[in-house]
N, C-alpha and C. Protein backbone atom coordinates (compact mmCIF):
# COMPACT_ATOMS: atom_id res chain seq x y z
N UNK A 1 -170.97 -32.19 -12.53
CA UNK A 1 -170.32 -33.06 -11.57
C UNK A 1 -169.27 -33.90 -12.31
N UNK A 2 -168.44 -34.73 -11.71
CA UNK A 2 -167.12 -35.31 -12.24
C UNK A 2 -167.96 -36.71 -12.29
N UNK A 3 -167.52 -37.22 -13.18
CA UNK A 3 -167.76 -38.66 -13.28
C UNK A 3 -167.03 -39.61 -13.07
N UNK A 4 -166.23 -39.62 -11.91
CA UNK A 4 -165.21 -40.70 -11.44
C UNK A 4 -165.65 -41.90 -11.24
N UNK A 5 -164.98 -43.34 -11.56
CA UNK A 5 -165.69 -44.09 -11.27
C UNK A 5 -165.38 -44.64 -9.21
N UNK A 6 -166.75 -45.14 -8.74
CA UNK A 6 -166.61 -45.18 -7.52
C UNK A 6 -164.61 -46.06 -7.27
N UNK A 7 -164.45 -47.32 -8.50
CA UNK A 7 -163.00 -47.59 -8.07
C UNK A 7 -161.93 -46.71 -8.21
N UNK A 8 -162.01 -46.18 -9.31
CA UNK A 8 -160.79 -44.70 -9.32
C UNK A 8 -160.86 -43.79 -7.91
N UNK A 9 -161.81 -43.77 -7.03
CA UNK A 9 -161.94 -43.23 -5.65
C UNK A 9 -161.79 -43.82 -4.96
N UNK A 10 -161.91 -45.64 -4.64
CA UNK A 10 -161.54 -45.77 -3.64
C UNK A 10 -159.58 -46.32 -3.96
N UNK A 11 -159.03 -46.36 -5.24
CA UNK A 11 -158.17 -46.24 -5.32
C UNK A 11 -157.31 -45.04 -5.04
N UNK A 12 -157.78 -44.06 -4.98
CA UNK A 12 -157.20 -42.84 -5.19
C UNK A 12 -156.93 -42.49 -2.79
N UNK A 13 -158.70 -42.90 -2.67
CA UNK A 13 -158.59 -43.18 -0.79
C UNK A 13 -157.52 -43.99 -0.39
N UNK A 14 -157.13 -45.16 -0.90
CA UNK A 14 -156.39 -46.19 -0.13
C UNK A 14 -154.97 -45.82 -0.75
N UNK A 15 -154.48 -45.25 -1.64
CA UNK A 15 -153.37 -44.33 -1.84
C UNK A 15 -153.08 -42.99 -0.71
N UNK A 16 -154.03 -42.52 -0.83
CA UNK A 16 -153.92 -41.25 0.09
C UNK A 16 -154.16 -41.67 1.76
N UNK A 17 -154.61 -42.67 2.26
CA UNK A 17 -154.65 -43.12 3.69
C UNK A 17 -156.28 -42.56 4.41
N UNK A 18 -157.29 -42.39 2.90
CA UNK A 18 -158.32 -41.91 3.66
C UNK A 18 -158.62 -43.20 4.72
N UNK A 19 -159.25 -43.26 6.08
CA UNK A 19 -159.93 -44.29 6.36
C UNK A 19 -161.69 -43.66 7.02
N UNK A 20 -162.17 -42.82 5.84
CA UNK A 20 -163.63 -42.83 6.63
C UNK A 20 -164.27 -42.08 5.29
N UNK A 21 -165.72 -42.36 5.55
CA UNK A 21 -166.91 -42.84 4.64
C UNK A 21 -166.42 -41.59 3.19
N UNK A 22 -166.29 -41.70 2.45
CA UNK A 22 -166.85 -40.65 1.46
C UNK A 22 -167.91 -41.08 -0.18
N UNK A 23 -168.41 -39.46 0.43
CA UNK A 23 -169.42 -40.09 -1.06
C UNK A 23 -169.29 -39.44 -2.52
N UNK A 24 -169.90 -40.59 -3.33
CA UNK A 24 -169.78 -39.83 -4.56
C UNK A 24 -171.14 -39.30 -5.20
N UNK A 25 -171.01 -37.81 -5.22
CA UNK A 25 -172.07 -37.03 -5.54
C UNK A 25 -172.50 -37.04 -6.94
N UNK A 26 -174.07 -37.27 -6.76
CA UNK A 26 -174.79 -37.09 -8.21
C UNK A 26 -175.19 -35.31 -7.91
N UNK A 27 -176.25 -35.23 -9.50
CA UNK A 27 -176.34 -33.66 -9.42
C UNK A 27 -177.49 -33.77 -8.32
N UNK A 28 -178.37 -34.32 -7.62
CA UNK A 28 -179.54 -34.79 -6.59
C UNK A 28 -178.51 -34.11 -5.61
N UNK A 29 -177.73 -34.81 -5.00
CA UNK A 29 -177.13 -34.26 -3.94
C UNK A 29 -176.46 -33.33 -4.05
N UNK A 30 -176.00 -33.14 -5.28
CA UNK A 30 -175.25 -31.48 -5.02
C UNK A 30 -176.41 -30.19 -5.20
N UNK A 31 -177.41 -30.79 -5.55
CA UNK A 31 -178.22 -29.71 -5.51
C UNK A 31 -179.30 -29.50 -4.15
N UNK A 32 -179.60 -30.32 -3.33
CA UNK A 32 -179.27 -30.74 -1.90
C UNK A 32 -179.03 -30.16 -0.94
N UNK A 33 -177.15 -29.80 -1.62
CA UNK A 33 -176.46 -29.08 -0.58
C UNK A 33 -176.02 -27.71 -0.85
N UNK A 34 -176.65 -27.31 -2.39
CA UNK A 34 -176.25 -26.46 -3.04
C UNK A 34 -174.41 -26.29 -3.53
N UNK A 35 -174.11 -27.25 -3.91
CA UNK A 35 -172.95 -27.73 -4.23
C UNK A 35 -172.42 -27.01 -5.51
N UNK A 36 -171.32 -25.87 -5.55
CA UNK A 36 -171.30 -25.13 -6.60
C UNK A 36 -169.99 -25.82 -7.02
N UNK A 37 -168.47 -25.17 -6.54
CA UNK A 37 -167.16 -25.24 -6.75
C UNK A 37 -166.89 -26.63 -6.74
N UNK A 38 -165.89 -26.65 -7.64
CA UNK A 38 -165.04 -28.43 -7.64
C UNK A 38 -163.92 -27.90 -7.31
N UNK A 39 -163.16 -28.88 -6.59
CA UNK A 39 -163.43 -29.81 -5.86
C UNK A 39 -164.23 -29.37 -4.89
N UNK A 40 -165.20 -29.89 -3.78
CA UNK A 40 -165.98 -29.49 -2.66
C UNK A 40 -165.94 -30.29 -1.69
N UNK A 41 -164.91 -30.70 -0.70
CA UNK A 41 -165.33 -31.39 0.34
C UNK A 41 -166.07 -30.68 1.43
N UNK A 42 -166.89 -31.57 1.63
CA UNK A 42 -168.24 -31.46 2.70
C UNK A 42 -167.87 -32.11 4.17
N UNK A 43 -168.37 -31.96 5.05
CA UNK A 43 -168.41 -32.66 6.17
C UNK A 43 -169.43 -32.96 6.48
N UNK A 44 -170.27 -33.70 6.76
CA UNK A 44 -171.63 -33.39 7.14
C UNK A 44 -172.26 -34.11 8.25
N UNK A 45 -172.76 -33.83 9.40
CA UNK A 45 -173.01 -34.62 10.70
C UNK A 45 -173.83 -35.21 11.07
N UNK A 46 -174.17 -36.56 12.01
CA UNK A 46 -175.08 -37.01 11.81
C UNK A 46 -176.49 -36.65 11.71
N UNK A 47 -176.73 -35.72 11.73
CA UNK A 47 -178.46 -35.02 11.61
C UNK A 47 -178.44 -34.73 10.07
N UNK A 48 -177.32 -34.99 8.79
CA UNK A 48 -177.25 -34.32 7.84
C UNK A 48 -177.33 -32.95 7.24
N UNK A 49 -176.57 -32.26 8.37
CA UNK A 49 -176.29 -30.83 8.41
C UNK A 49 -174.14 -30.35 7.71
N UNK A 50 -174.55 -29.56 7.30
CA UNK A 50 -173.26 -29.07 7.08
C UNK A 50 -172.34 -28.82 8.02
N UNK A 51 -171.30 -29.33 8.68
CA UNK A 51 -170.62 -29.16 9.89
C UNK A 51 -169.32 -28.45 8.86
N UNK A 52 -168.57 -28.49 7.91
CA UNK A 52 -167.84 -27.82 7.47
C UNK A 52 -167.45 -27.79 6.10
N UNK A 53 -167.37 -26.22 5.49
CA UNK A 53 -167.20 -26.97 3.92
C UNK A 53 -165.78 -26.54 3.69
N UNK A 54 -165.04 -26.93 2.43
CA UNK A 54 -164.06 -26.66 1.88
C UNK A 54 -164.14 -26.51 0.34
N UNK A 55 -163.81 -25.63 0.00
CA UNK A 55 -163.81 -25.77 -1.67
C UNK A 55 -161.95 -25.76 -1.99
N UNK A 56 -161.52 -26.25 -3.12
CA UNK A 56 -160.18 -26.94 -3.52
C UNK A 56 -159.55 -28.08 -2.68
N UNK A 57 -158.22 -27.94 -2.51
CA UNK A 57 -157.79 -29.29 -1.71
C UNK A 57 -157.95 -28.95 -0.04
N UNK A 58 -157.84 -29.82 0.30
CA UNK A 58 -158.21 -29.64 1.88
C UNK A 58 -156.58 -30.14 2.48
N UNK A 59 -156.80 -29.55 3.69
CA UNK A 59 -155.62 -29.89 4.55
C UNK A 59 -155.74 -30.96 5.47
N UNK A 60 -155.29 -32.19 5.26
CA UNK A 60 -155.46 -33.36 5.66
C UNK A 60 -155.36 -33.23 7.33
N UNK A 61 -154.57 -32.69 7.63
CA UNK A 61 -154.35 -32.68 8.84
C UNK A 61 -155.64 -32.00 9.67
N UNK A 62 -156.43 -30.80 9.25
CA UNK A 62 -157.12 -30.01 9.69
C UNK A 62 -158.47 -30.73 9.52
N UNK A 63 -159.01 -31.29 8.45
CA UNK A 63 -160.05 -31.99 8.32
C UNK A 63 -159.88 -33.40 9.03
N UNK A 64 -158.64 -34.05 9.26
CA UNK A 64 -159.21 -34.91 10.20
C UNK A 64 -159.35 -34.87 11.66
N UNK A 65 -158.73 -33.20 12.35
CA UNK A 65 -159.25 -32.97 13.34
C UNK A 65 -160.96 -32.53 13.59
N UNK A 66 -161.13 -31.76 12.73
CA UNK A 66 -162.56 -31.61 12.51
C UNK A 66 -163.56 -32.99 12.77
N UNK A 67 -162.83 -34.19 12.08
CA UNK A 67 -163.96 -34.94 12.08
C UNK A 67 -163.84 -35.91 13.42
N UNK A 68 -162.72 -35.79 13.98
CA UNK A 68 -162.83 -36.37 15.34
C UNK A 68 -163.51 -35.38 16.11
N UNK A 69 -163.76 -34.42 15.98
CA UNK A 69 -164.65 -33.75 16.74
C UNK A 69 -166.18 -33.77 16.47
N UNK A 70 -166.13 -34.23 15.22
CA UNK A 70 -167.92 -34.35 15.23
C UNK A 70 -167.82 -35.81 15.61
N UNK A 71 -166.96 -36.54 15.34
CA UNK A 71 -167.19 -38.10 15.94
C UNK A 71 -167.60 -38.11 17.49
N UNK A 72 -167.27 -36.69 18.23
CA UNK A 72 -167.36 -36.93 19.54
C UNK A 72 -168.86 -37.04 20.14
């Protein structure tokens, strides 16, 4: 796993315009979710199920339609 510190992330969020929850994974949770590839964004819904994965960069636009749809 990467060892970022949680401020280098939320610096890196409030640069990039994230505005919603993300976490920073220990090896517990990546093993969890079976978390192989870096980068790995996850989606995951409120029952803590996998609603969508991505491995490398994600398409900002596409993942934040996704998540207004599980917001629904």
């Amino acid at each position: 796993m990467h060892k970022e510190s949680p401020d280098l992330v939320r610096h890196f969020m409030t640069r990039a315009g994230m505005r919603y929850p993300v976490a920073i994974g220990k090896d517990r949770l990546a093993a969890r979710y079976n978390v192989q590839p870096m980068p790995l964004t996850l989606l995951i819904d409120r029952d803590g199920r996998i609603a969508l994965s991505h491995a490398g960069i994600v398409d900002r636009n596409k993942f934040e339609a996704a998540i207004q749809q599980l917001l629904r």
